[in-house]
N, C-alpha and C. Protein backbone atom coordinates (compact mmCIF):
# COMPACT_ATOMS: atom_id res chain seq x y z
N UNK A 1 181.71 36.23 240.96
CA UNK A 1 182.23 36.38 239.60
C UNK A 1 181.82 37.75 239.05
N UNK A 2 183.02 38.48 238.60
CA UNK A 2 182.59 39.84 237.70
C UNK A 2 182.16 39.99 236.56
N UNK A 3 181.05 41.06 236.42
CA UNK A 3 180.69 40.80 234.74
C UNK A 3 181.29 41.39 234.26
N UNK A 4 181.52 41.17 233.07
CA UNK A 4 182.29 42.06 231.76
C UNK A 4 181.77 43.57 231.29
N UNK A 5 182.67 44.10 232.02
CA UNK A 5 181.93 45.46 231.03
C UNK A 5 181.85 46.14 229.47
N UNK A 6 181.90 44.58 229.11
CA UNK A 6 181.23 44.83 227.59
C UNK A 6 180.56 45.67 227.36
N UNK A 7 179.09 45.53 227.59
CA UNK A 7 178.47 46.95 227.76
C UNK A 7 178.58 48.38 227.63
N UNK A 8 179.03 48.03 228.86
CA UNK A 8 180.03 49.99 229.01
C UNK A 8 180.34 50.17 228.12
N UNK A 9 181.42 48.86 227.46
CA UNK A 9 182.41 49.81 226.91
C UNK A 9 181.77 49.84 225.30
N UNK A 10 180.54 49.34 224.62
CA UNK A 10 180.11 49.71 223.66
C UNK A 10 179.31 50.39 223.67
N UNK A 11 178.64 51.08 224.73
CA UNK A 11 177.60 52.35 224.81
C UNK A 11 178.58 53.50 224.60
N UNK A 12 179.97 53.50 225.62
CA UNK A 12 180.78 54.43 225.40
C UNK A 12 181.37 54.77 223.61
N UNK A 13 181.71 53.63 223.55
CA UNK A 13 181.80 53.67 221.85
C UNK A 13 181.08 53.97 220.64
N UNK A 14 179.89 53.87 221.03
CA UNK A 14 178.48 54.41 220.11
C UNK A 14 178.36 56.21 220.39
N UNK A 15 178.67 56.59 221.75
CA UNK A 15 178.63 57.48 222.00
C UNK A 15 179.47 58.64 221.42
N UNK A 16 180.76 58.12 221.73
CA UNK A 16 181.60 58.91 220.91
C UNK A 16 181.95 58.77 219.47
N UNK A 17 181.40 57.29 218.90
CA UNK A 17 180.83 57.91 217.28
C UNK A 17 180.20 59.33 217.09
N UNK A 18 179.06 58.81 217.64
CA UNK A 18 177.55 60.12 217.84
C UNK A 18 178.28 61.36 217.69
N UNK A 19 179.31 61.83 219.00
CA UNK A 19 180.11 62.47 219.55
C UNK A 19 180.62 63.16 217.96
N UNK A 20 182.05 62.05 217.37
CA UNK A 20 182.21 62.30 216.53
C UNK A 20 181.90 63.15 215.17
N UNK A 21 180.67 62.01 214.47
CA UNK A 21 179.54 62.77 213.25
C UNK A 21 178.82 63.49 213.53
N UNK A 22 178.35 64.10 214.68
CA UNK A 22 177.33 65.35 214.68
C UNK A 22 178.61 66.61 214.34
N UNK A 23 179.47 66.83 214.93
CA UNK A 23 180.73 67.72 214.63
C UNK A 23 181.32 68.04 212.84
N UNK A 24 181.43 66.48 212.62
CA UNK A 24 181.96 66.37 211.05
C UNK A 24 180.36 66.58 210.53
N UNK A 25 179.32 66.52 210.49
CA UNK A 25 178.15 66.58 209.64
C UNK A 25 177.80 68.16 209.87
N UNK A 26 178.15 68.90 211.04
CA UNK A 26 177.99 70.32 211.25
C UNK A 26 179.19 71.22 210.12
N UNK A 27 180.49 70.56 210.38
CA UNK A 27 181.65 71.33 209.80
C UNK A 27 181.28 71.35 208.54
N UNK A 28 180.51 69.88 207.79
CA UNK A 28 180.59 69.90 206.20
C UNK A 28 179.93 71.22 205.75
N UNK A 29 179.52 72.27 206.47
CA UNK A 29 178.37 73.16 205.77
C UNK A 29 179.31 73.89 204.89
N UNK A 30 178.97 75.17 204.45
CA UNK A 30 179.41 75.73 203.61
C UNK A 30 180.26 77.39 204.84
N UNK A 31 179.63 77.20 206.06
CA UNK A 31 179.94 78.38 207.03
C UNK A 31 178.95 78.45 208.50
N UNK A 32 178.73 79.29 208.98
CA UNK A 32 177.94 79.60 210.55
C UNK A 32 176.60 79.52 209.85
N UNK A 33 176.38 80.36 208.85
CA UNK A 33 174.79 80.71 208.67
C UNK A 33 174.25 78.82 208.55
N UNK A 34 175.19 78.67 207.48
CA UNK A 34 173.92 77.14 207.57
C UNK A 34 174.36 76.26 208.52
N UNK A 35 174.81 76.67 209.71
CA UNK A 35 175.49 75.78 210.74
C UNK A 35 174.25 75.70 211.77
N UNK A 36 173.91 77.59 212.05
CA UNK A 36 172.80 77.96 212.49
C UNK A 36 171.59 77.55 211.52
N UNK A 37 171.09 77.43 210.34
CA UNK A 37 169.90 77.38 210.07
C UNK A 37 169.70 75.51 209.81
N UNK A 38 170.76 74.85 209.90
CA UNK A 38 170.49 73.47 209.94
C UNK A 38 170.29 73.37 211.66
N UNK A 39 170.70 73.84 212.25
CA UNK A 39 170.88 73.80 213.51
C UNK A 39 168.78 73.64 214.50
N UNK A 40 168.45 75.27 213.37
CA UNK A 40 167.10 75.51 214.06
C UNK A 40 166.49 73.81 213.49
N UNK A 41 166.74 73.50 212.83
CA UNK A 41 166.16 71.85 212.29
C UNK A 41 166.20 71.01 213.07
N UNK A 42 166.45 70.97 214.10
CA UNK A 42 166.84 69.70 214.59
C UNK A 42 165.64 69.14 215.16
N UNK A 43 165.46 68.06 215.11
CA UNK A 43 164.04 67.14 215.19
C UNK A 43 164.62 66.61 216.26
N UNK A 44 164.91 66.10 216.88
CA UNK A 44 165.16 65.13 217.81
C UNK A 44 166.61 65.29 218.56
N UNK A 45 166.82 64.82 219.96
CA UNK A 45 167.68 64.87 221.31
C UNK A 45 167.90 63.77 221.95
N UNK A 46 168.78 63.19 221.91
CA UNK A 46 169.59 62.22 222.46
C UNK A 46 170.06 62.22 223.46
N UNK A 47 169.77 61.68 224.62
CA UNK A 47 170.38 61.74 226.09
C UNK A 47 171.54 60.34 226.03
N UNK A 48 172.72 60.20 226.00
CA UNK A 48 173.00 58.87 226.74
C UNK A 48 173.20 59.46 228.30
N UNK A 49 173.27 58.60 229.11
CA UNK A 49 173.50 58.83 230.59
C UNK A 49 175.32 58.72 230.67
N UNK A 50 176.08 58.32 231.94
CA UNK A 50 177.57 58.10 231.92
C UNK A 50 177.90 59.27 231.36
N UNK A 51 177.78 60.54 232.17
CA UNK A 51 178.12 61.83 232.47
C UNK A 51 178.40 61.95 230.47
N UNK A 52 177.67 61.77 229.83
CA UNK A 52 178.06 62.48 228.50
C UNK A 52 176.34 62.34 227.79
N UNK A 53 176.58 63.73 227.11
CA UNK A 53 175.09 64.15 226.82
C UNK A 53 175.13 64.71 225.16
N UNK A 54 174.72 64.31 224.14
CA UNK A 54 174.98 64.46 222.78
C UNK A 54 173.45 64.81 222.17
N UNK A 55 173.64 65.98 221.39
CA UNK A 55 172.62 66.28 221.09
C UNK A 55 172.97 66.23 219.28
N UNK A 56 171.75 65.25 218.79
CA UNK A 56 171.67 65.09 217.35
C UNK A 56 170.83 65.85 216.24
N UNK A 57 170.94 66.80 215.66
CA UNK A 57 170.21 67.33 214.86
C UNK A 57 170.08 66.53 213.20
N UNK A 58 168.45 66.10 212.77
CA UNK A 58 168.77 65.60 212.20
C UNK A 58 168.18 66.92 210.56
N UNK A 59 169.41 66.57 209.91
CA UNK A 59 168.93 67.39 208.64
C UNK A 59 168.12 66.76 207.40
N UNK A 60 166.48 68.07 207.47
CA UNK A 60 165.35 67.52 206.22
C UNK A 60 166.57 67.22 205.08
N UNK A 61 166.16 66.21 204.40
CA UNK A 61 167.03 65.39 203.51
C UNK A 61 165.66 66.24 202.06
N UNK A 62 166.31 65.63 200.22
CA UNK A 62 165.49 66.85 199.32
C UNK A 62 163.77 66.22 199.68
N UNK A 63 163.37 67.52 198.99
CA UNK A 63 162.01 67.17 198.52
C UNK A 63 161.83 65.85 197.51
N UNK A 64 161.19 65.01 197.43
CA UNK A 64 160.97 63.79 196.93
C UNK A 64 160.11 64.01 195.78
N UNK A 65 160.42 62.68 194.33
CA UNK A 65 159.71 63.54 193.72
C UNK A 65 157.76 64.00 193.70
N UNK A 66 157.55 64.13 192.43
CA UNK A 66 156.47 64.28 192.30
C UNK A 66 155.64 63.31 191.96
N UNK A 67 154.68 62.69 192.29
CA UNK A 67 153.72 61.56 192.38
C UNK A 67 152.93 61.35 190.85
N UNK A 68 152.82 60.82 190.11
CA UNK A 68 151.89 61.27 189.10
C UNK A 68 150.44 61.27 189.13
N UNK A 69 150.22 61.60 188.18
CA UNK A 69 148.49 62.14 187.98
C UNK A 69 147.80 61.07 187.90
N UNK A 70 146.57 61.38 188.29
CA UNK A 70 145.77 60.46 188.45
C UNK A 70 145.18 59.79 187.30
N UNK A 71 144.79 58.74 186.50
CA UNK A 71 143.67 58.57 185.45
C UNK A 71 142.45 59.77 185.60
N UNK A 72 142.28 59.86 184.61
CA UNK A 72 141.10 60.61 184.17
C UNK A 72 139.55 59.54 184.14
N UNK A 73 138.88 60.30 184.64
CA UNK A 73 137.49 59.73 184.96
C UNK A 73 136.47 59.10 183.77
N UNK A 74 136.31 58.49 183.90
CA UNK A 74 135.35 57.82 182.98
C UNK A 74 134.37 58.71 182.11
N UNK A 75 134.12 59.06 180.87
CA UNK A 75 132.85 60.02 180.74
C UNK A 75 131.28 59.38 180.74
N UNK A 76 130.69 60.30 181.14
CA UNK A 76 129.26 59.61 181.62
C UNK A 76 128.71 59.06 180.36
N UNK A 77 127.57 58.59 180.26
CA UNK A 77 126.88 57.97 179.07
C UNK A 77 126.12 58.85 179.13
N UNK A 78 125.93 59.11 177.58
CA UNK A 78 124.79 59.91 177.18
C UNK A 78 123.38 59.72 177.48
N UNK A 79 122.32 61.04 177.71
CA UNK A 79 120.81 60.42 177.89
C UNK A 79 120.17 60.16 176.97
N UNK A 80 119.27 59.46 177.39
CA UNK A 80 118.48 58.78 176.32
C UNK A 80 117.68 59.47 176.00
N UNK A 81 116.99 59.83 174.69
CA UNK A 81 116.06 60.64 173.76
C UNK A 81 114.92 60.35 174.09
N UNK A 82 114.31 61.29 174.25
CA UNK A 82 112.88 60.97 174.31
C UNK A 82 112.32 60.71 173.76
N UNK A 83 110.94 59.97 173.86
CA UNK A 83 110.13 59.36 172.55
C UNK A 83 109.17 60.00 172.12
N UNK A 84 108.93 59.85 171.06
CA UNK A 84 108.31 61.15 170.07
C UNK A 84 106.87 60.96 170.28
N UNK A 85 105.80 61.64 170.21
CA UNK A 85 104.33 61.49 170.38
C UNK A 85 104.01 60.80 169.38
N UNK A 86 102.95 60.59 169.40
CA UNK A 86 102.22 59.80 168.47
C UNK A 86 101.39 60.70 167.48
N UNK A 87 101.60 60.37 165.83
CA UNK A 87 100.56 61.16 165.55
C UNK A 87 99.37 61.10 165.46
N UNK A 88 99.10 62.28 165.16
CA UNK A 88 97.42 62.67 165.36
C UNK A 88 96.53 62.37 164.07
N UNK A 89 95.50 62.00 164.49
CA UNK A 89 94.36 61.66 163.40
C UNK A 89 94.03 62.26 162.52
N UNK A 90 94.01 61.67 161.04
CA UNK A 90 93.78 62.84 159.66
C UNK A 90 92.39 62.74 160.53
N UNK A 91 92.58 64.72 159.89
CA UNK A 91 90.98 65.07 160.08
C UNK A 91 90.01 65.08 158.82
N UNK A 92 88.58 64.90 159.00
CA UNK A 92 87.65 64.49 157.97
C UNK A 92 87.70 65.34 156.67
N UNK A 93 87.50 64.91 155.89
CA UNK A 93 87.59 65.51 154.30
C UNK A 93 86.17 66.09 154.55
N UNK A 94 86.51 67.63 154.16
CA UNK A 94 85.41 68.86 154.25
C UNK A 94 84.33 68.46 153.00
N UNK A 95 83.57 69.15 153.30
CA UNK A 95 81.88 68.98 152.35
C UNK A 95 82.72 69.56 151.15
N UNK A 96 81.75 69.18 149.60
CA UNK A 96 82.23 69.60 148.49
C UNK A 96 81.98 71.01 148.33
N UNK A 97 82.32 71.77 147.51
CA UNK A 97 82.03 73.26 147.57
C UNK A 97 80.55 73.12 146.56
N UNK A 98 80.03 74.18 146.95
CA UNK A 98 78.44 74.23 145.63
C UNK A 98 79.05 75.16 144.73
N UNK A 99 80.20 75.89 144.21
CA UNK A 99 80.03 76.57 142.55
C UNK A 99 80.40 75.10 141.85
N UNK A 100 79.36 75.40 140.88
CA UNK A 100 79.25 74.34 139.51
C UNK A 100 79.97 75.04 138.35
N UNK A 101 79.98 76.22 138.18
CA UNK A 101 80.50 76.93 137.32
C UNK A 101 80.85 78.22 137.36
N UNK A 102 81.63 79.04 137.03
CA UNK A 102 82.36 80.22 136.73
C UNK A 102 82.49 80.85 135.56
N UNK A 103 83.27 81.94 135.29
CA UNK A 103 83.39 82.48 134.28
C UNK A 103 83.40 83.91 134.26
N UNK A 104 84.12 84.53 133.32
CA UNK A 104 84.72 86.30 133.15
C UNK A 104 84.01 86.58 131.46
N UNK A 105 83.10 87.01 131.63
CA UNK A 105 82.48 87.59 130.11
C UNK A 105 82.95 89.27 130.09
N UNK A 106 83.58 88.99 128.66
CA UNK A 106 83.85 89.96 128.50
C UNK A 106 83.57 90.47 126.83
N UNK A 107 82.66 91.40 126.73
CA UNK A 107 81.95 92.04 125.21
C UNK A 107 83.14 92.50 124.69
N UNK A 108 82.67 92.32 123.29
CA UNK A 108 83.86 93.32 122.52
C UNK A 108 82.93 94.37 121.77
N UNK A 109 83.64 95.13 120.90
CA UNK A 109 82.81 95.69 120.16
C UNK A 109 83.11 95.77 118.36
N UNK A 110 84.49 95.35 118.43
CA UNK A 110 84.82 95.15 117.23
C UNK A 110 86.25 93.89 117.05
N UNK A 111 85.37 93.17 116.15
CA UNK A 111 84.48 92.82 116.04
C UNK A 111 83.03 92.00 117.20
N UNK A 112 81.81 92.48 117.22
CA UNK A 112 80.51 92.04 118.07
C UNK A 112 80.96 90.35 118.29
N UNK A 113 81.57 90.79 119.95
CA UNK A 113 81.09 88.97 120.24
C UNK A 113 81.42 89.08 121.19
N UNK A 114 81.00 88.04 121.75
CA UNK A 114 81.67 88.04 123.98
C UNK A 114 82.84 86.59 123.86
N UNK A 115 83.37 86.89 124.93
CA UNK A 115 84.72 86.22 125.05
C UNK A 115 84.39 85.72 126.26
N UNK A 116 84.18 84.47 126.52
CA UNK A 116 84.82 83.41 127.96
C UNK A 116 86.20 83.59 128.27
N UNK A 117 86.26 84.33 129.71
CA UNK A 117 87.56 84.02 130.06
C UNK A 117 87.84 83.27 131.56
N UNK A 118 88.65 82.27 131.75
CA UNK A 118 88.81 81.34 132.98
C UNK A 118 87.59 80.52 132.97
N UNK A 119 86.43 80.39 131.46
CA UNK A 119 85.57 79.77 132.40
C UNK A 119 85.63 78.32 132.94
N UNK A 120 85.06 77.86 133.57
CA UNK A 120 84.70 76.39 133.49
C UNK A 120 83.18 76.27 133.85
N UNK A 121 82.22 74.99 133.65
CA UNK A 121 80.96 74.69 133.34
C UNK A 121 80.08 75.50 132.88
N UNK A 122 80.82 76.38 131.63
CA UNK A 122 80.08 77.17 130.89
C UNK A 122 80.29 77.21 129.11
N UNK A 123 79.29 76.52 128.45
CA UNK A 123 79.82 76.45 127.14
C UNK A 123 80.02 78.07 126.55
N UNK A 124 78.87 78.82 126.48
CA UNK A 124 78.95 79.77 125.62
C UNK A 124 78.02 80.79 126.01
N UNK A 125 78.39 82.28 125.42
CA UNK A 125 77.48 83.43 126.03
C UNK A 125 77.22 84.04 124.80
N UNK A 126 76.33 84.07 124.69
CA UNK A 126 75.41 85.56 123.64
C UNK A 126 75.13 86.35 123.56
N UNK A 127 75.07 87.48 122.77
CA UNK A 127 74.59 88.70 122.86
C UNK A 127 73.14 89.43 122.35
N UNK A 128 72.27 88.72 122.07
CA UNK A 128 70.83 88.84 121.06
C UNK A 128 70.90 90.42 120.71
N UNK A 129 70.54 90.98 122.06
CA UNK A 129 70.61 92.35 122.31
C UNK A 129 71.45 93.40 122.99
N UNK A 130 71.47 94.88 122.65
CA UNK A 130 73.08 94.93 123.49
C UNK A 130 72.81 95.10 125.03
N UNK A 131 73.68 94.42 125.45
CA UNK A 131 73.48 94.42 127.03
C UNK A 131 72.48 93.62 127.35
N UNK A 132 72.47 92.52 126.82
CA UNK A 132 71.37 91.35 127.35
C UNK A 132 72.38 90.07 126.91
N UNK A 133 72.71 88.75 127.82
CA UNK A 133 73.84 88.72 127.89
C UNK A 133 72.79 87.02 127.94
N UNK A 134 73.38 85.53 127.35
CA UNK A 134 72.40 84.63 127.42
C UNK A 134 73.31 83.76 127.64
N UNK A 135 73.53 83.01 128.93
CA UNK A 135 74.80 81.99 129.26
C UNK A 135 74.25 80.40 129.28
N UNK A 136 75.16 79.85 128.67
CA UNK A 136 74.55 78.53 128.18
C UNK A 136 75.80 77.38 129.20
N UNK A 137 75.53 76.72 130.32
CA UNK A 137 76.18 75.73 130.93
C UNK A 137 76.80 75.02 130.71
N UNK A 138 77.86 73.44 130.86
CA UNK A 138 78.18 73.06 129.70
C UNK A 138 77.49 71.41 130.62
N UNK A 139 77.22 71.00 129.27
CA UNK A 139 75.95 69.53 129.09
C UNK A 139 75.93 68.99 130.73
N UNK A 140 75.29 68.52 131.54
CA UNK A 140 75.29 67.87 132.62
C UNK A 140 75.42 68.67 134.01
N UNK A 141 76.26 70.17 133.82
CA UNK A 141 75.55 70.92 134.66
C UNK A 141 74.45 70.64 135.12
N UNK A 142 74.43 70.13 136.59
CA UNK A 142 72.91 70.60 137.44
C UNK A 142 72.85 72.66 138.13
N UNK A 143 71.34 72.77 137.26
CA UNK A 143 71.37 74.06 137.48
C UNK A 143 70.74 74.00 138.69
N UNK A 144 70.64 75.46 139.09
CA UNK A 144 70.12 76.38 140.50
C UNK A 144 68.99 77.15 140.18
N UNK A 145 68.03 76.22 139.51
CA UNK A 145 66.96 77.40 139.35
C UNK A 145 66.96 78.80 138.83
N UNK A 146 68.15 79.03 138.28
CA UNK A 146 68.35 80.15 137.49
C UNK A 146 69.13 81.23 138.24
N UNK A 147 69.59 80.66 139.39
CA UNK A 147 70.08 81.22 140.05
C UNK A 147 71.79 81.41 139.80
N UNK A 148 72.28 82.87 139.74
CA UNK A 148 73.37 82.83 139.22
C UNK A 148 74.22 84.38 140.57
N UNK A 149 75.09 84.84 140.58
CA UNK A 149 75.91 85.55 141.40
C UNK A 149 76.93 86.22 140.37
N UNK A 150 76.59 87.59 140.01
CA UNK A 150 77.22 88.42 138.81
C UNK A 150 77.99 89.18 139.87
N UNK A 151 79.04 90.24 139.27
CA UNK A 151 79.50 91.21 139.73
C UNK A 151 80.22 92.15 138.90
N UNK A 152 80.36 93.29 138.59
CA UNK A 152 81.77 94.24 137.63
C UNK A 152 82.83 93.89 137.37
N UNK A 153 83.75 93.85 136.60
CA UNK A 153 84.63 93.27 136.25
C UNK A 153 85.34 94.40 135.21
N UNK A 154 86.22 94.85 135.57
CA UNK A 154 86.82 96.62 135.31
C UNK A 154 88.12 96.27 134.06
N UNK A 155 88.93 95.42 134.15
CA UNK A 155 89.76 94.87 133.50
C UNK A 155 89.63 94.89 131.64
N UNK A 156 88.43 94.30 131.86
CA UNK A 156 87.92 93.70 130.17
C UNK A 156 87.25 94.32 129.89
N UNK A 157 86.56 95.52 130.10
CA UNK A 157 85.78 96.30 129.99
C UNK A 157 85.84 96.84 128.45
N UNK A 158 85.20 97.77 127.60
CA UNK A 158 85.26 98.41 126.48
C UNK A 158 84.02 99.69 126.59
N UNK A 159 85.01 101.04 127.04
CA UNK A 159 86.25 100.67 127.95
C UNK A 159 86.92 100.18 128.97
N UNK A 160 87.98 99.89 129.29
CA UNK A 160 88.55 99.06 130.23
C UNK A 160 88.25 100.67 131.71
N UNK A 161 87.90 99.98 132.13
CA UNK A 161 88.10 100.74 133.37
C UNK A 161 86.58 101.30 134.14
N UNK A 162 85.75 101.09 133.10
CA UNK A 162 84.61 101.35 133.56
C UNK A 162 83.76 100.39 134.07
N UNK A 163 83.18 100.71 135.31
CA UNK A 163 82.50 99.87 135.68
C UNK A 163 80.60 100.27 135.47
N UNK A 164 80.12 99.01 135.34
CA UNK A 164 78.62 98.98 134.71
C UNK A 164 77.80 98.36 135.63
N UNK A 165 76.12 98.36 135.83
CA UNK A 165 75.27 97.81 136.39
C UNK A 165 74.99 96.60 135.97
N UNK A 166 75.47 95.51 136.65
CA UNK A 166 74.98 94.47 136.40
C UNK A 166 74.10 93.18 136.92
N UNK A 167 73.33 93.04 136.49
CA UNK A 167 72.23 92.31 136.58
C UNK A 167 71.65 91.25 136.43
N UNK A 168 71.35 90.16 137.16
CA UNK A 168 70.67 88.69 136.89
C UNK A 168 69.17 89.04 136.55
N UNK A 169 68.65 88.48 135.77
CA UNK A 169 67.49 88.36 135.40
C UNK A 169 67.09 86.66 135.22
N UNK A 170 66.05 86.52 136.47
CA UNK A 170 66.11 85.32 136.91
C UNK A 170 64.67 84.79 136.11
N UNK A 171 64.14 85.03 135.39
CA UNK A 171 63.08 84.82 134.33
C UNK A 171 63.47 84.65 133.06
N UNK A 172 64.99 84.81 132.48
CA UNK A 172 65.67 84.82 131.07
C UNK A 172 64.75 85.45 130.35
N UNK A 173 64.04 86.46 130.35
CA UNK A 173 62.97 86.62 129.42
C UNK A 173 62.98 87.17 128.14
N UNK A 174 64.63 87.73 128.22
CA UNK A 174 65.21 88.00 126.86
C UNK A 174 65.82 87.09 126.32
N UNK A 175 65.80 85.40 127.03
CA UNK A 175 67.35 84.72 126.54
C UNK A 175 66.24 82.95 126.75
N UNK A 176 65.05 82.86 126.02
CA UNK A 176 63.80 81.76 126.41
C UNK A 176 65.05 80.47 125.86
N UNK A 177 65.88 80.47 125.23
CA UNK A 177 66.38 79.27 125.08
C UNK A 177 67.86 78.58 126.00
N UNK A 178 68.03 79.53 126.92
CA UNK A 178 69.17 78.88 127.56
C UNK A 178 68.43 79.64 128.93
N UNK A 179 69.20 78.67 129.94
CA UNK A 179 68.69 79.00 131.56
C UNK A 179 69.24 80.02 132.65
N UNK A 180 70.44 80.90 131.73
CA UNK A 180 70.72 82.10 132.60
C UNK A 180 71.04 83.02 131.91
N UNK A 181 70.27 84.39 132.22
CA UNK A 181 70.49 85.82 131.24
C UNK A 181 70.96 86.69 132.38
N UNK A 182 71.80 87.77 131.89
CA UNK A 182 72.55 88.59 132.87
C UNK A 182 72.27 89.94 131.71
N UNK A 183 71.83 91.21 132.45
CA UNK A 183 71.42 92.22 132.08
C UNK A 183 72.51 93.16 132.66
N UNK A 184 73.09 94.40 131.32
CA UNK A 184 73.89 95.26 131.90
C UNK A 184 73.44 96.50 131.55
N UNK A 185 73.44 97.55 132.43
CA UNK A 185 73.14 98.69 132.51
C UNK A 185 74.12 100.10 133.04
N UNK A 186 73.82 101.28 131.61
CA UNK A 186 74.67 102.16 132.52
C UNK A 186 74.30 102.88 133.44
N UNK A 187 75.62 103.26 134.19
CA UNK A 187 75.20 103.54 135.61
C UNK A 187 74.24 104.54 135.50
N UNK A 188 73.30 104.52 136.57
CA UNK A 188 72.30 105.65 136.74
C UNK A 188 71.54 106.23 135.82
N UNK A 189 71.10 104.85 135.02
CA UNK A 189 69.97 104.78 133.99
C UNK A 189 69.56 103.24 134.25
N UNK A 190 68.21 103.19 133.53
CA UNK A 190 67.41 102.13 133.23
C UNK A 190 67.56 101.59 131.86
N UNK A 191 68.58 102.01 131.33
CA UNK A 191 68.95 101.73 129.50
C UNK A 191 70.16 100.63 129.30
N UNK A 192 70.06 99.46 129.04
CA UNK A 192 70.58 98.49 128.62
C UNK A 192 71.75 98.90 127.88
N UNK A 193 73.02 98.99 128.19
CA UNK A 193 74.29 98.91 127.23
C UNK A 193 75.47 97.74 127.20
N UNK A 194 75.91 97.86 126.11
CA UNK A 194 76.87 96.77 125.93
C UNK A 194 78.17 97.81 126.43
N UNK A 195 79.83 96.43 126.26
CA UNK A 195 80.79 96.64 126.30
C UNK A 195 81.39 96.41 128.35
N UNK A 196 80.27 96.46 129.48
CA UNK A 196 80.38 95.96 130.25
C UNK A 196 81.03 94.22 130.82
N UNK A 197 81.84 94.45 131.19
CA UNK A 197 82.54 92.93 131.45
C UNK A 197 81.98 92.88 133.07
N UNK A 198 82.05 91.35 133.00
CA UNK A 198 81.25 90.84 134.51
C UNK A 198 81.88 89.64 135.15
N UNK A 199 81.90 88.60 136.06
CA UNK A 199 81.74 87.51 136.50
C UNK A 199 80.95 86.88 136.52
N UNK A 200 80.40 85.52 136.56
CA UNK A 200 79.34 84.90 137.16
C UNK A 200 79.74 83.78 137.52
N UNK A 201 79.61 83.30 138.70
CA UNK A 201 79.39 82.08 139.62
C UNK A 201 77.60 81.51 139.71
N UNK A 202 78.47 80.09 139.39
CA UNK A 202 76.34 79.49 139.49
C UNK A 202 76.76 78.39 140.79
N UNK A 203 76.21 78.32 141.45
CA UNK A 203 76.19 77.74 142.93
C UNK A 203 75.85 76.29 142.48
């Protein structure tokens, strides 16, 4: 019994499709150049056997589109703050200071009288004699043994600007009723004058 050459005869028929559309898919170009430059394209070669040999060029079809973008990344978490030190220990409350009292004497001459200026723990100053000077504390002052810390004082002066010798006299021996006398002298004598202004600090 013979077989049918079914077969045959649909390989032959596929073939000369093939045959066919490679010809009509070449002609559609626009001329030779893109006949030749579709031509260098060709990816792939087709053998059928049965003395016919078809070669298929296949043409890159478009660029496809564009993909989209990616999500955007998470943002990091912030760092954490550092923790603050601890503070530091009040430091000890300093010793009390020793001035008990102060004060800016300043003589006048007209009218005769001395003037307290800024003082504090000092009631009042006298003049008995000129340039003998008698400072009286004020009530509850604890004194220093008569101990007092004078200096020039140029400002209050009469005249203002001159500066004078001035002097603690730690015996009051011009001033027996109050506990600190201050002696002023002009410069570069041993002679007691008024109108000298001074400081005194009592410790």
């Amino acid at each position: 019994m013979r077989r049918s050459p079914l077969p045959l005869v649909a390989a032959t028929a596929v073939v000369g499709a093939m045959a066919v559309a490679v010809p009509a898919l070449a002609s559609s170009s626009s001329g030779p150049a893109a006949h030749s430059a579709r031509a260098r394209h060709c990816s792939a070669v087709i053998v059928i056997s049965h003395h016919h040999r078809v070669r298929a060029c296949l043409i890159p079809g478009p660029r496809g589109y564009k993909g989209f973008n990616g999500a955007n990344g998470k943002t990091g978490a912030a760092g954490k703050n550092g923790i603050n030190g601890k503070e530091g220990k009040e430091g000890k409350a300093g010793t009390n200071g020793t001035i008990i009292a102060y004060a800016i004497v300043q003589p006048t001459s007209t009218p005769p009288t001395v003037n307290l200026i800024n003082a504090s723990g000092i009631t009042s100053v006298s003049e008995p004699n000129p340039g003998v000077y008698c400072i009286t504390p004020t009530a509850g002052v604890s004194l220093a043994a008569g101990l007092a810390a004078v200096s020039p004082e140029v400002s209050y002066g009469t005249p203002a600007g001159a500066p004078g010798i001035i002097a603690v006299n730690a015996q009051h021996t011009n001033c027996p009723a109050t506990p600190y006398e201050v002696d002023t002298y002009t410069p570069g004598t041993p002679t007691l004058a008024t109108g000298y202004a001074f400081t005194i600090v009592i410790p």
